[in-house]
C-alpha atoms as a PDB file:
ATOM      1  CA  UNK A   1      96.213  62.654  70.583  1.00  0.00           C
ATOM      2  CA  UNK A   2      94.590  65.905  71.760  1.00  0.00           C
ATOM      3  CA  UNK A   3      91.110  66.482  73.123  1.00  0.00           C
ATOM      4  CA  UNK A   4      89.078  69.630  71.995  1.00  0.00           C
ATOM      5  CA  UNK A   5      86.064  71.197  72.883  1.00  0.00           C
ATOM      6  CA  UNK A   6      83.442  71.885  71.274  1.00  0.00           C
ATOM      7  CA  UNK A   7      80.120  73.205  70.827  1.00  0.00           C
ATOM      8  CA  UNK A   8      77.240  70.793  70.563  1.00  0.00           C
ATOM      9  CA  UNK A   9      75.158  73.984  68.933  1.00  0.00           C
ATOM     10  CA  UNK A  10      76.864  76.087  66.913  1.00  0.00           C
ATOM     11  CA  UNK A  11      80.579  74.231  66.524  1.00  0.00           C
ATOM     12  CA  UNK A  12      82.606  76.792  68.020  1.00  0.00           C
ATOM     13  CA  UNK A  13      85.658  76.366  70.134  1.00  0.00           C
ATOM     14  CA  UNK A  14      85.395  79.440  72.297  1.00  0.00           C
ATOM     15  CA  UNK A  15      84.218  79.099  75.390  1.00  0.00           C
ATOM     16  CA  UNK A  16      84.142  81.218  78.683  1.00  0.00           C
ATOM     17  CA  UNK A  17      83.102  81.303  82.485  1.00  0.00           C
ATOM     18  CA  UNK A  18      79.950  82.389  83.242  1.00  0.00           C
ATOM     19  CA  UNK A  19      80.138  84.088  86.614  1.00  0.00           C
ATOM     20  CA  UNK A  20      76.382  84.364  87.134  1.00  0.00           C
ATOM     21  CA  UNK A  21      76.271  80.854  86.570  1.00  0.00           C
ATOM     22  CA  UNK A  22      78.347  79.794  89.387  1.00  0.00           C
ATOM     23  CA  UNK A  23      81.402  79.453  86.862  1.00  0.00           C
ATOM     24  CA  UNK A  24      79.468  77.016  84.628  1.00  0.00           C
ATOM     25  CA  UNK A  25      81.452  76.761  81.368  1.00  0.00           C
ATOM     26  CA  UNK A  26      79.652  77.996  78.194  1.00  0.00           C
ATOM     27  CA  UNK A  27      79.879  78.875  74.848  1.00  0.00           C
ATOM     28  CA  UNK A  28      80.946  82.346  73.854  1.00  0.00           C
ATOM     29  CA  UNK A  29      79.163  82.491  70.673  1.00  0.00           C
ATOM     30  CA  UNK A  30      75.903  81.098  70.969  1.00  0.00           C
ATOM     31  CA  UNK A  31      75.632  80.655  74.974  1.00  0.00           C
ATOM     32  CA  UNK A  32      74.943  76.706  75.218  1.00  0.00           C
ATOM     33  CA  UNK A  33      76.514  74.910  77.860  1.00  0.00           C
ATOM     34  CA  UNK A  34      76.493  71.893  76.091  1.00  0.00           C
ATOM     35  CA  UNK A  35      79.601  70.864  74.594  1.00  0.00           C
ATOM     36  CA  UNK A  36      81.604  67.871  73.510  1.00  0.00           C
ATOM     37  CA  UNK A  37      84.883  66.200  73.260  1.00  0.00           C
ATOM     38  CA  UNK A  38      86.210  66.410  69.382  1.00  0.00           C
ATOM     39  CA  UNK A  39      89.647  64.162  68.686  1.00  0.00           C
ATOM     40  CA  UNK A  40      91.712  65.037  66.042  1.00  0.00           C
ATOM     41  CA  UNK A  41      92.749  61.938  65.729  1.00  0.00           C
ATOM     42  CA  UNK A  42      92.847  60.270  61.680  1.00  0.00           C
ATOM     43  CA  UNK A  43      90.944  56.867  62.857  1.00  0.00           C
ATOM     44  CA  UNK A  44      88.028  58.641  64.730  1.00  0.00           C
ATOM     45  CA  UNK A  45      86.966  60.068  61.265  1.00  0.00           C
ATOM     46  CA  UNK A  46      83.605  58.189  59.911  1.00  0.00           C
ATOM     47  CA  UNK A  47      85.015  58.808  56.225  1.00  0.00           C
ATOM     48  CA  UNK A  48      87.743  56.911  56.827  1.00  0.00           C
ATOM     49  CA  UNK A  49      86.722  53.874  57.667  1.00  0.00           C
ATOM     50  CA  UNK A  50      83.922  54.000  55.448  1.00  0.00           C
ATOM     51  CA  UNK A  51      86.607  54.620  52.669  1.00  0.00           C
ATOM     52  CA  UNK A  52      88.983  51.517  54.393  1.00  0.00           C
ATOM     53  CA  UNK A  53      85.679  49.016  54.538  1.00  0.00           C
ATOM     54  CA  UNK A  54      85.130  49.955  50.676  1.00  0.00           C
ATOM     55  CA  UNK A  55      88.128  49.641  49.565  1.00  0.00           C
ATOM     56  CA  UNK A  56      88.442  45.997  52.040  1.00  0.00           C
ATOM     57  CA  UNK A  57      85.804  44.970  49.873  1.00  0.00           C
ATOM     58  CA  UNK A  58      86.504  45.555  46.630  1.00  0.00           C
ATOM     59  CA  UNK A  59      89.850  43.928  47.557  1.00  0.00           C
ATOM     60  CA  UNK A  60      87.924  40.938  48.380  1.00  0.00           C
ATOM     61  CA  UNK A  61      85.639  40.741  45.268  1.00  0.00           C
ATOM     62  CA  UNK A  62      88.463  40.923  42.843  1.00  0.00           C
END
């Protein structure tokens, strides 16, 4: 399971140093510096589990 970055903004995943911001890490497209951890993992997807919980109970009903 790998971690990504990503924009909190815009969505991008291209991010540079900003030296005149002491190094601070920031977005190369729109210039946030707010960013966040996206997993590409199948189980962290809301869809999903909606789609497993529906389908749970339907399951149940018939």
């Amino acid at each position: 399971m790998s971690l990504k970055r990503v924009c909190f903004n815009c969505g991008s995943s291209s991010f540079v140093s900003d030296r005149s911001l002491g190094g601070k890490i920031v977005c190369s497209k729109c210039g946030s510096s707010s960013f966040k951890n996206k997993s590409s993992s199948i189980f962290k997807s809301k869809k999903l589990i909606f789609l497993a919980i529906a389908i749970a109970i339907l399951i149940i009903i018939i």
